[in-house]
C-alpha atoms as a PDB file:
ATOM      1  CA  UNK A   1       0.000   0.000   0.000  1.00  0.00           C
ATOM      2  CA  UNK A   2       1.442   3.521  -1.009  1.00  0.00           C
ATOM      3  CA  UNK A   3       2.878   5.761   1.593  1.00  0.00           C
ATOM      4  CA  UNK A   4       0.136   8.732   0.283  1.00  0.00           C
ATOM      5  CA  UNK A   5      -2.623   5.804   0.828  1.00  0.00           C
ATOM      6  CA  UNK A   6      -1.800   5.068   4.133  1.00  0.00           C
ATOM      7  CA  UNK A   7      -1.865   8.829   5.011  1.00  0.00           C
ATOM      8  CA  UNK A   8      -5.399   8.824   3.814  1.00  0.00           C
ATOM      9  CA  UNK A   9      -6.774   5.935   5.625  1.00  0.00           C
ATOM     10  CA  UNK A  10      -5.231   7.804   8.663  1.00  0.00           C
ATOM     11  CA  UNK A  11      -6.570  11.020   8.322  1.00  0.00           C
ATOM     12  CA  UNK A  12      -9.941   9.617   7.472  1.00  0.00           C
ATOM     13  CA  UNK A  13      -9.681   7.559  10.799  1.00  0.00           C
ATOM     14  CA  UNK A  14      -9.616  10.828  12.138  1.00  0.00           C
ATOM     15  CA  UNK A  15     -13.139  11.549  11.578  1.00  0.00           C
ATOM     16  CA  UNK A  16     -14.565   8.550  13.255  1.00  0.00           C
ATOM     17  CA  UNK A  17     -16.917   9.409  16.607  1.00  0.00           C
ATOM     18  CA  UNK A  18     -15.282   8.954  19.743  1.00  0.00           C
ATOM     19  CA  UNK A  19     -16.184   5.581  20.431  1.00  0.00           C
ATOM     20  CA  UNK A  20     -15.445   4.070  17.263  1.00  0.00           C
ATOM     21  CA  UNK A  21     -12.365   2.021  18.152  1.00  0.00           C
ATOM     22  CA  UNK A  22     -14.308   0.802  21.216  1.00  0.00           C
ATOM     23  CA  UNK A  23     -13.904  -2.841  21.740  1.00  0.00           C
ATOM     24  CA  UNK A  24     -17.115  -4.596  21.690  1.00  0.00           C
ATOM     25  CA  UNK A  25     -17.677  -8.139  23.386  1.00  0.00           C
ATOM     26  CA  UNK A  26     -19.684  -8.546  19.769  1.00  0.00           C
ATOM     27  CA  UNK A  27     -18.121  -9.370  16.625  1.00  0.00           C
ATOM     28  CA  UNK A  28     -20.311  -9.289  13.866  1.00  0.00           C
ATOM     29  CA  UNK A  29     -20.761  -8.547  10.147  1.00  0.00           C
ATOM     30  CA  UNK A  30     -24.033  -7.269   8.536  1.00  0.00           C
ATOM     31  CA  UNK A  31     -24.951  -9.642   5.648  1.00  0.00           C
ATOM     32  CA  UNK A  32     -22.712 -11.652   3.961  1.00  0.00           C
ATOM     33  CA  UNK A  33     -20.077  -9.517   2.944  1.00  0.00           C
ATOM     34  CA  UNK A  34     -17.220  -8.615   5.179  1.00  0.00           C
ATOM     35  CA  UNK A  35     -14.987  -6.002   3.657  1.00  0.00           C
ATOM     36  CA  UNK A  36     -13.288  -5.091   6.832  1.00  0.00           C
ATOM     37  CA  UNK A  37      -9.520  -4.209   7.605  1.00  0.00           C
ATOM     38  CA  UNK A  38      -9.341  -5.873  11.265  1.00  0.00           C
ATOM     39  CA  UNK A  39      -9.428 -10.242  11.119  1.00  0.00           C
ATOM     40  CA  UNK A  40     -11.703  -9.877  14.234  1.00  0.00           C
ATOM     41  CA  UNK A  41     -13.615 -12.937  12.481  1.00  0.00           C
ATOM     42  CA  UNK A  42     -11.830 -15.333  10.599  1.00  0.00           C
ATOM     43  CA  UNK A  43     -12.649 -18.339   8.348  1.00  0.00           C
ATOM     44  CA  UNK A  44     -13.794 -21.536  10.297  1.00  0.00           C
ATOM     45  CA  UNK A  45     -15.260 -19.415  12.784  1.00  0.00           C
ATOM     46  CA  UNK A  46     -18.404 -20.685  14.366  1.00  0.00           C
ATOM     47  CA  UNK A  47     -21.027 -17.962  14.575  1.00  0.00           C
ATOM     48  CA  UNK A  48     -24.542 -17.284  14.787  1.00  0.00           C
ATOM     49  CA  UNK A  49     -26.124 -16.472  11.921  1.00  0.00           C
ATOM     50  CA  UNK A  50     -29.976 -14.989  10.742  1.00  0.00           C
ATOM     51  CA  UNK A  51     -30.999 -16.314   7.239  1.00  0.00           C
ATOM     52  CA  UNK A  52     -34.166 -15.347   5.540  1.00  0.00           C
ATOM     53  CA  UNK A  53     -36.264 -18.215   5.039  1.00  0.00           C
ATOM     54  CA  UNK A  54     -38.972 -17.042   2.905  1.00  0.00           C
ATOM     55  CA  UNK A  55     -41.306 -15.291   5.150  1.00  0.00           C
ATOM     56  CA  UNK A  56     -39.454 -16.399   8.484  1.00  0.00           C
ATOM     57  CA  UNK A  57     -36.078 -15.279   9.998  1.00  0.00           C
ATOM     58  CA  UNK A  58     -34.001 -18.199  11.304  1.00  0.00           C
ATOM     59  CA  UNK A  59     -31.530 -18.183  14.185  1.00  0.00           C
ATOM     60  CA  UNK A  60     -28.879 -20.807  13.903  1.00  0.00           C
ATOM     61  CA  UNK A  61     -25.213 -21.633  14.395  1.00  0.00           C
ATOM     62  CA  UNK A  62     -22.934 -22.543  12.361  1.00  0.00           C
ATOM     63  CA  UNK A  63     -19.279 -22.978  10.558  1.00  0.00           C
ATOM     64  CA  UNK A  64     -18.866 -20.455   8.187  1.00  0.00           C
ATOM     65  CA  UNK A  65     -16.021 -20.593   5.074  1.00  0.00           C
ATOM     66  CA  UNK A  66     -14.658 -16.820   4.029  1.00  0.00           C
ATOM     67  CA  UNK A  67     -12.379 -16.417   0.738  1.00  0.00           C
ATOM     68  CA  UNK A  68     -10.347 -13.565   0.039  1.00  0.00           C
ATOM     69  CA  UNK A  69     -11.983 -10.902  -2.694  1.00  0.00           C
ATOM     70  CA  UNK A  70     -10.800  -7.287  -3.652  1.00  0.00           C
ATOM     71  CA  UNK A  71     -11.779  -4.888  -1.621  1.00  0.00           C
ATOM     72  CA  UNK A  72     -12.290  -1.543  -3.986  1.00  0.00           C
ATOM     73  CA  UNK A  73     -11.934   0.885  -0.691  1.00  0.00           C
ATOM     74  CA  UNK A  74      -8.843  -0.488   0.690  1.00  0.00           C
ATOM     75  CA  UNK A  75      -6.844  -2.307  -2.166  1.00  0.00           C
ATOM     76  CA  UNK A  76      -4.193  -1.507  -4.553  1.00  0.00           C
ATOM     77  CA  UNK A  77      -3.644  -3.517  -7.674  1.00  0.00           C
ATOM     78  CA  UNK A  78      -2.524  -7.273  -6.477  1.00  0.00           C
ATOM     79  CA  UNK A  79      -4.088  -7.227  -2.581  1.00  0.00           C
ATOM     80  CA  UNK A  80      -7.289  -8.400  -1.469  1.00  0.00           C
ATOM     81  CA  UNK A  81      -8.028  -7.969   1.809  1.00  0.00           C
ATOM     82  CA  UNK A  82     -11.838  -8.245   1.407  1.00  0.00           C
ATOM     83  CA  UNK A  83     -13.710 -11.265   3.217  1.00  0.00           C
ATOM     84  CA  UNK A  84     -16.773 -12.950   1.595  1.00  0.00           C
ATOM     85  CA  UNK A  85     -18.946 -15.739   2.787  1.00  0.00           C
ATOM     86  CA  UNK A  86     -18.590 -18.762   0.777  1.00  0.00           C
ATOM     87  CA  UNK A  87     -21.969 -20.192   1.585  1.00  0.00           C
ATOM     88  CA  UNK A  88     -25.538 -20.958  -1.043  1.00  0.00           C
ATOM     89  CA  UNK A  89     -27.573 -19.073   0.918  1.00  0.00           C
ATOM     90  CA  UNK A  90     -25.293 -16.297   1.424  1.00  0.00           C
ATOM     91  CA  UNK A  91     -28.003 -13.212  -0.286  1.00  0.00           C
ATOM     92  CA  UNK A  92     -30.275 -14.432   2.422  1.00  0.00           C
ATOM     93  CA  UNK A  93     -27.971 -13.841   5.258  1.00  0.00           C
ATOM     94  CA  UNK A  94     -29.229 -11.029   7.706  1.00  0.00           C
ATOM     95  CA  UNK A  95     -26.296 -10.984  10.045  1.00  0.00           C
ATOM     96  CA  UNK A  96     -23.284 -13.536  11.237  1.00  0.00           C
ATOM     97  CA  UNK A  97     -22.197 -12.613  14.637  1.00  0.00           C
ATOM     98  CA  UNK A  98     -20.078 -14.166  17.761  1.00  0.00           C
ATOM     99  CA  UNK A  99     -20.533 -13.025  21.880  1.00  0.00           C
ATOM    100  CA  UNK A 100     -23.828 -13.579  22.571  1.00  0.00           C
ATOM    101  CA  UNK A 101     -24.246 -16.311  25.031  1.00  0.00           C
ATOM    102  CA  UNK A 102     -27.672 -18.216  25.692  1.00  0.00           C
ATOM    103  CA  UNK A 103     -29.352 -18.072  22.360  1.00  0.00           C
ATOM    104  CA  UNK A 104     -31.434 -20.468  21.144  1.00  0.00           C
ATOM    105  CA  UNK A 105     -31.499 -21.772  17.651  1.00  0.00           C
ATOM    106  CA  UNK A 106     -34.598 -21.577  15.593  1.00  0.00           C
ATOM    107  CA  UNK A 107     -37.145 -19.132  14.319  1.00  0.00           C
ATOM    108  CA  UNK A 108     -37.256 -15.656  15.619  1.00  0.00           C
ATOM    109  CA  UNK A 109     -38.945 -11.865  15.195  1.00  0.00           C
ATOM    110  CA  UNK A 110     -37.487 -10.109  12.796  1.00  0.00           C
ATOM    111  CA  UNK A 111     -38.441  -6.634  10.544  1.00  0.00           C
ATOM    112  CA  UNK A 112     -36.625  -5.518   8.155  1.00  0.00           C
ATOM    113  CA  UNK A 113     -37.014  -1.609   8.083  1.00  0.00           C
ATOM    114  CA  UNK A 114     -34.337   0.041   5.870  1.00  0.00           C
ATOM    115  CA  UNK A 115     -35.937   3.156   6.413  1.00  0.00           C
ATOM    116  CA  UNK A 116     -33.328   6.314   5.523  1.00  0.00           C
ATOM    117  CA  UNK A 117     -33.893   8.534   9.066  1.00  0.00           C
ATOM    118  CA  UNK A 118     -31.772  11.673   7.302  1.00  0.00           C
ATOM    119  CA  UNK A 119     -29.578  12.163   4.044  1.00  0.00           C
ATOM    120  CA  UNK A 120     -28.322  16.084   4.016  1.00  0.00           C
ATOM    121  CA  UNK A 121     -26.739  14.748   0.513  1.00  0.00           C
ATOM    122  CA  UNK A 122     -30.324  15.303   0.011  1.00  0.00           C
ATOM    123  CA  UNK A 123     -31.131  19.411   2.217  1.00  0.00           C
ATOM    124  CA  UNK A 124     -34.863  19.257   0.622  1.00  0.00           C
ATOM    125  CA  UNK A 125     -35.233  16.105   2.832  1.00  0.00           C
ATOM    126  CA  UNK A 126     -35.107  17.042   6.391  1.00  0.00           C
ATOM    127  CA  UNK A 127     -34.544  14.496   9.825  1.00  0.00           C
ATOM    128  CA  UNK A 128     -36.928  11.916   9.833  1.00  0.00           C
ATOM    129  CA  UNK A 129     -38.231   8.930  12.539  1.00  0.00           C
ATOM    130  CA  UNK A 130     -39.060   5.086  12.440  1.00  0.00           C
ATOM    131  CA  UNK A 131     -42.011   3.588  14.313  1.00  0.00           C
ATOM    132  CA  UNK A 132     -42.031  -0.020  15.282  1.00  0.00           C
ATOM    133  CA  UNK A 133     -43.545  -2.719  17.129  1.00  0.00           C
ATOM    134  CA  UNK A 134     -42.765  -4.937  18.960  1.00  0.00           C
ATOM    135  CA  UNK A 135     -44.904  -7.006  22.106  1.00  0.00           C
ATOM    136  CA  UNK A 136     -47.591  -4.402  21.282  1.00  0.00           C
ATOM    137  CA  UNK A 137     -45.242  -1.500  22.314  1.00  0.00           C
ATOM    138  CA  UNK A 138     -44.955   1.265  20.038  1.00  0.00           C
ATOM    139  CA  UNK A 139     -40.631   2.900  19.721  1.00  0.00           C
ATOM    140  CA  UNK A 140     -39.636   5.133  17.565  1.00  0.00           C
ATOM    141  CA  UNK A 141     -35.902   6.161  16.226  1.00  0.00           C
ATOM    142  CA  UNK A 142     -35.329   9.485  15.021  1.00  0.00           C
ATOM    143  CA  UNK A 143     -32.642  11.987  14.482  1.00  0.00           C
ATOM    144  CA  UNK A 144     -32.068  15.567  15.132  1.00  0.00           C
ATOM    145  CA  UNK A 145     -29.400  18.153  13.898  1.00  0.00           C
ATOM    146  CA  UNK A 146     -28.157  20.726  16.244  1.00  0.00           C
ATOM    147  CA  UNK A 147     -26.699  24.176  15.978  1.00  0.00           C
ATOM    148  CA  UNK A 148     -23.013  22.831  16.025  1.00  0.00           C
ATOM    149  CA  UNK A 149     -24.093  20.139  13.093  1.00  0.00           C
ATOM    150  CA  UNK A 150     -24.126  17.363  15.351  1.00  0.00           C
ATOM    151  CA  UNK A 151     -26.204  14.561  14.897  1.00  0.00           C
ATOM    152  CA  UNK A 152     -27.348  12.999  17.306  1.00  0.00           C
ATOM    153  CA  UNK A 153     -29.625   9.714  17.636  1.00  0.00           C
ATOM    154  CA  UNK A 154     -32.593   8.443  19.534  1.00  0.00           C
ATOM    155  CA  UNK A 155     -34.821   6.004  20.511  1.00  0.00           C
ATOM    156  CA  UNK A 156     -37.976   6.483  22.247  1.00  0.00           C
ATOM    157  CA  UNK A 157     -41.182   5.103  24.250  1.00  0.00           C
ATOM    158  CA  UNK A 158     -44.012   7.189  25.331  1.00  0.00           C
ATOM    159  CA  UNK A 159     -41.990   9.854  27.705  1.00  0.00           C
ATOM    160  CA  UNK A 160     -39.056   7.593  27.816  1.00  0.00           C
ATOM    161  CA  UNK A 161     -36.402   8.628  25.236  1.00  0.00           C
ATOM    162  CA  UNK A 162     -32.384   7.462  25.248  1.00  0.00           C
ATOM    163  CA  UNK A 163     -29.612   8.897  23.243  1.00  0.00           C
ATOM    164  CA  UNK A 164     -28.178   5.662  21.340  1.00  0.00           C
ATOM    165  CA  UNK A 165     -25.209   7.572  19.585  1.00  0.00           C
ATOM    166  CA  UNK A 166     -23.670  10.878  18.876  1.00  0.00           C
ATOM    167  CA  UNK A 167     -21.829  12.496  15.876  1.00  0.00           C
ATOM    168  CA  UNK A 168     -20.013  15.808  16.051  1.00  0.00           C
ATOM    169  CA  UNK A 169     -19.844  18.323  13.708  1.00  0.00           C
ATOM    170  CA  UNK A 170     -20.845  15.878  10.815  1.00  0.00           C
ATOM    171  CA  UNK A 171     -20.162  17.155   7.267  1.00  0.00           C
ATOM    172  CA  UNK A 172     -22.193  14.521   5.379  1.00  0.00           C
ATOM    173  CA  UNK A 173     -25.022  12.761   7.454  1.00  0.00           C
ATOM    174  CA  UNK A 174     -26.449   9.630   6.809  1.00  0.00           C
ATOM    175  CA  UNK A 175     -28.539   6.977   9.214  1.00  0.00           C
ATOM    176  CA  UNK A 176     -30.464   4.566   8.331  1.00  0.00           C
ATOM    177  CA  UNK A 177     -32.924   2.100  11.167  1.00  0.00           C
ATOM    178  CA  UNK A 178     -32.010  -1.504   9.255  1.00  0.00           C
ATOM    179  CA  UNK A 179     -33.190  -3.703  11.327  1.00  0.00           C
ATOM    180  CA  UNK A 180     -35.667  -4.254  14.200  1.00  0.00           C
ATOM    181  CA  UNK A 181     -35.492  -7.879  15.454  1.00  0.00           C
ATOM    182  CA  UNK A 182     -35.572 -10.338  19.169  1.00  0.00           C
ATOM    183  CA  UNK A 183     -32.537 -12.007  19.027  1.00  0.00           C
ATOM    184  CA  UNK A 184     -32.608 -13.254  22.613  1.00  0.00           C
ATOM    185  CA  UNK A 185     -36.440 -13.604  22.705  1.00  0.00           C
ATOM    186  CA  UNK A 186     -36.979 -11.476  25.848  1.00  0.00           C
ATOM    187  CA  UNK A 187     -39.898  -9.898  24.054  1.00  0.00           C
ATOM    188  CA  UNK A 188     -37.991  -6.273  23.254  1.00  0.00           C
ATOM    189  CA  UNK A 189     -36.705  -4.694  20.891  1.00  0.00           C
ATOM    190  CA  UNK A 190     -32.971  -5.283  19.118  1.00  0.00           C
ATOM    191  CA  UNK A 191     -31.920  -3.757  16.520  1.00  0.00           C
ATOM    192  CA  UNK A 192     -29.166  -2.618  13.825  1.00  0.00           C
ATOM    193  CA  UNK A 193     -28.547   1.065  12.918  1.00  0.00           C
ATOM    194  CA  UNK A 194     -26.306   2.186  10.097  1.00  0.00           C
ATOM    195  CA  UNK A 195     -24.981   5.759  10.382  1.00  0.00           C
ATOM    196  CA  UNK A 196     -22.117   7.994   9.108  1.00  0.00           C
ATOM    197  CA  UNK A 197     -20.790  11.571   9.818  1.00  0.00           C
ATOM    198  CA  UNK A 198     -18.904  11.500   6.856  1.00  0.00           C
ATOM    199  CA  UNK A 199     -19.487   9.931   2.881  1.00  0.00           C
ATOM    200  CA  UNK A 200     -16.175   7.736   3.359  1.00  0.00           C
ATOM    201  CA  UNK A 201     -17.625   5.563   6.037  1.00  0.00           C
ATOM    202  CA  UNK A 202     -21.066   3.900   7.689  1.00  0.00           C
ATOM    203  CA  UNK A 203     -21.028   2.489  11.119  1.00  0.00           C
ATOM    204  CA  UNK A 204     -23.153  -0.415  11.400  1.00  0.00           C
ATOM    205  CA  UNK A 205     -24.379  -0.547  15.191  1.00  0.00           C
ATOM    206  CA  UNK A 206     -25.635  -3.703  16.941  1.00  0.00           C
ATOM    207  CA  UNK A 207     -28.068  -2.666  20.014  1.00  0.00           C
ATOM    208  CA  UNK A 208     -29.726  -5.543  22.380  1.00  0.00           C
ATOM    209  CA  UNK A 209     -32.241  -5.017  24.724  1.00  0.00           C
ATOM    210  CA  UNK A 210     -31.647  -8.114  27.403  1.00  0.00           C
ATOM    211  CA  UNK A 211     -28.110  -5.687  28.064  1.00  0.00           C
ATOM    212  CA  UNK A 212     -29.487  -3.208  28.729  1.00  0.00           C
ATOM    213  CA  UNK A 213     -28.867  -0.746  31.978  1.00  0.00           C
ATOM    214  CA  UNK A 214     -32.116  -0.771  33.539  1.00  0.00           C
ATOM    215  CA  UNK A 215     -32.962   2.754  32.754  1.00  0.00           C
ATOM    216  CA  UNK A 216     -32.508   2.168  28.820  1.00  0.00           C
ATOM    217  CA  UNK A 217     -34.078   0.810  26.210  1.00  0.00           C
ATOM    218  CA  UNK A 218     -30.913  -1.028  24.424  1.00  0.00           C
ATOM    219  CA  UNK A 219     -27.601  -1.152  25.146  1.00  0.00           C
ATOM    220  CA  UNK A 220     -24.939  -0.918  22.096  1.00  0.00           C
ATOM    221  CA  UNK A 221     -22.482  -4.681  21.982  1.00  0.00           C
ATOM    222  CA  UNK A 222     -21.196  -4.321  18.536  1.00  0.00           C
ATOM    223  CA  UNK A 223     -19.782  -2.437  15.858  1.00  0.00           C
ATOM    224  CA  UNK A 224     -18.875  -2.676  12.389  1.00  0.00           C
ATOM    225  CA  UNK A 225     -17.481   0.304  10.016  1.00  0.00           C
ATOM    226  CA  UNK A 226     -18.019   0.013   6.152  1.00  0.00           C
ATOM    227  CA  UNK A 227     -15.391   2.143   4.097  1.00  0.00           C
ATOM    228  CA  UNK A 228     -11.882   3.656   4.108  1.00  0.00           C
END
């Protein structure tokens, strides 16, 4: 990698939130790529996985098989430092994940949102929310912009709100609510939130319920950052 590369990838490291190089007890990729620069999961692993089976969502373990691909973002001519899952039902693969103790395998709740919360690519599109439910409680997840351009994101329930994650002085916003699901079937909400203070990276952000401190909704145990 060239010397002018490396500079970039630093200086764009930079720009992460604060708690980006926090190290999560959760190592997880979303779907079945994995075009990341740390081997935090390698091949042979056995993880827990979520695969779409037609209508239903499917918890189950198993041994997964990675090859090495070219990763466009990080790669000069000759490298390939990419991961992708070598597996036939790989396009149906919600999320492969390790940590999480006292799961059980089989079918679970799962809603796939993939609703865009703000884009200020996009300034004729303002902040938006996302409304779920889940054990006939009503939450929503919504942003908000403040006067310093930070954005800042929330979940609510009735009265009850909690800040899930802040980023300062953002320069290109994106978040998107991917996910809303009950991993660990304790009837509340879990769920996966992409977001980005800048175009060169997303966060992907794994948030379980059963966690939790007890005056919060969801507690955050993974992370995983798409881009430079």
């Amino acid at each position: 990698m060239s010397i002018l590369r490396k500079v970039i990838l630093i200086s764009l490291a930079l720009l992460l939130p604060a708690m980006a190089t926090a190290d999560f007890a959760v190592k997880f990729f979303p779907g079945w790529s994995y075009h990341h620069q740390d081997d935090q999961i390698h091949d042979g692993a056995r993880l827990w996985a979520i695969i779409k089976q037609g209508d239903a969502y499917i918890l189950t373990k198993r041994t997964i098989k990675l090859k090495s691909v070219y990763s466009p973002n990080r790669d000069d001519e000759g490298q390939a430092s990419g991961r992708e899952l070598v597996a036939s039902d790989r396009d149906a693969s919600i999320i492969h994940f390790s940590g999480i103790d006292n799961l059980k395998s089989g079918p679970i709740y799962l809603k796939e949102i993939r609703k865009p919360l703000i884009n200020t690519f996009n300034p004729k599109i303002g902040p938006s929310s996302a409304d779920f439910k889940i054990n006939g409680k009503v939450y929503t997840v919504y942003v908000k912009l403040n006067a310093k351009k930070d954005l800042l994101i929330y979940m609510k329930h009735g009265d009850k709100n909690q800040l899930l994650c802040v980023y300062p002085k953002v320069s290109d916003a994106l978040s998107r609510l991917q996910w809303v699901a009950d991993i660990d079937r304790d009837n509340e909400p879990d769920i996966l939130l992409s977001a980005s203070g800048h175009y060169a990276y997303t966060d992907n952000r794994l948030y379980l319920s059963s966690l939790a401190d007890p005056d919060d909704f969801v507690k955050e145990v993974g992370r995983f950052t798409d881009g430079e």
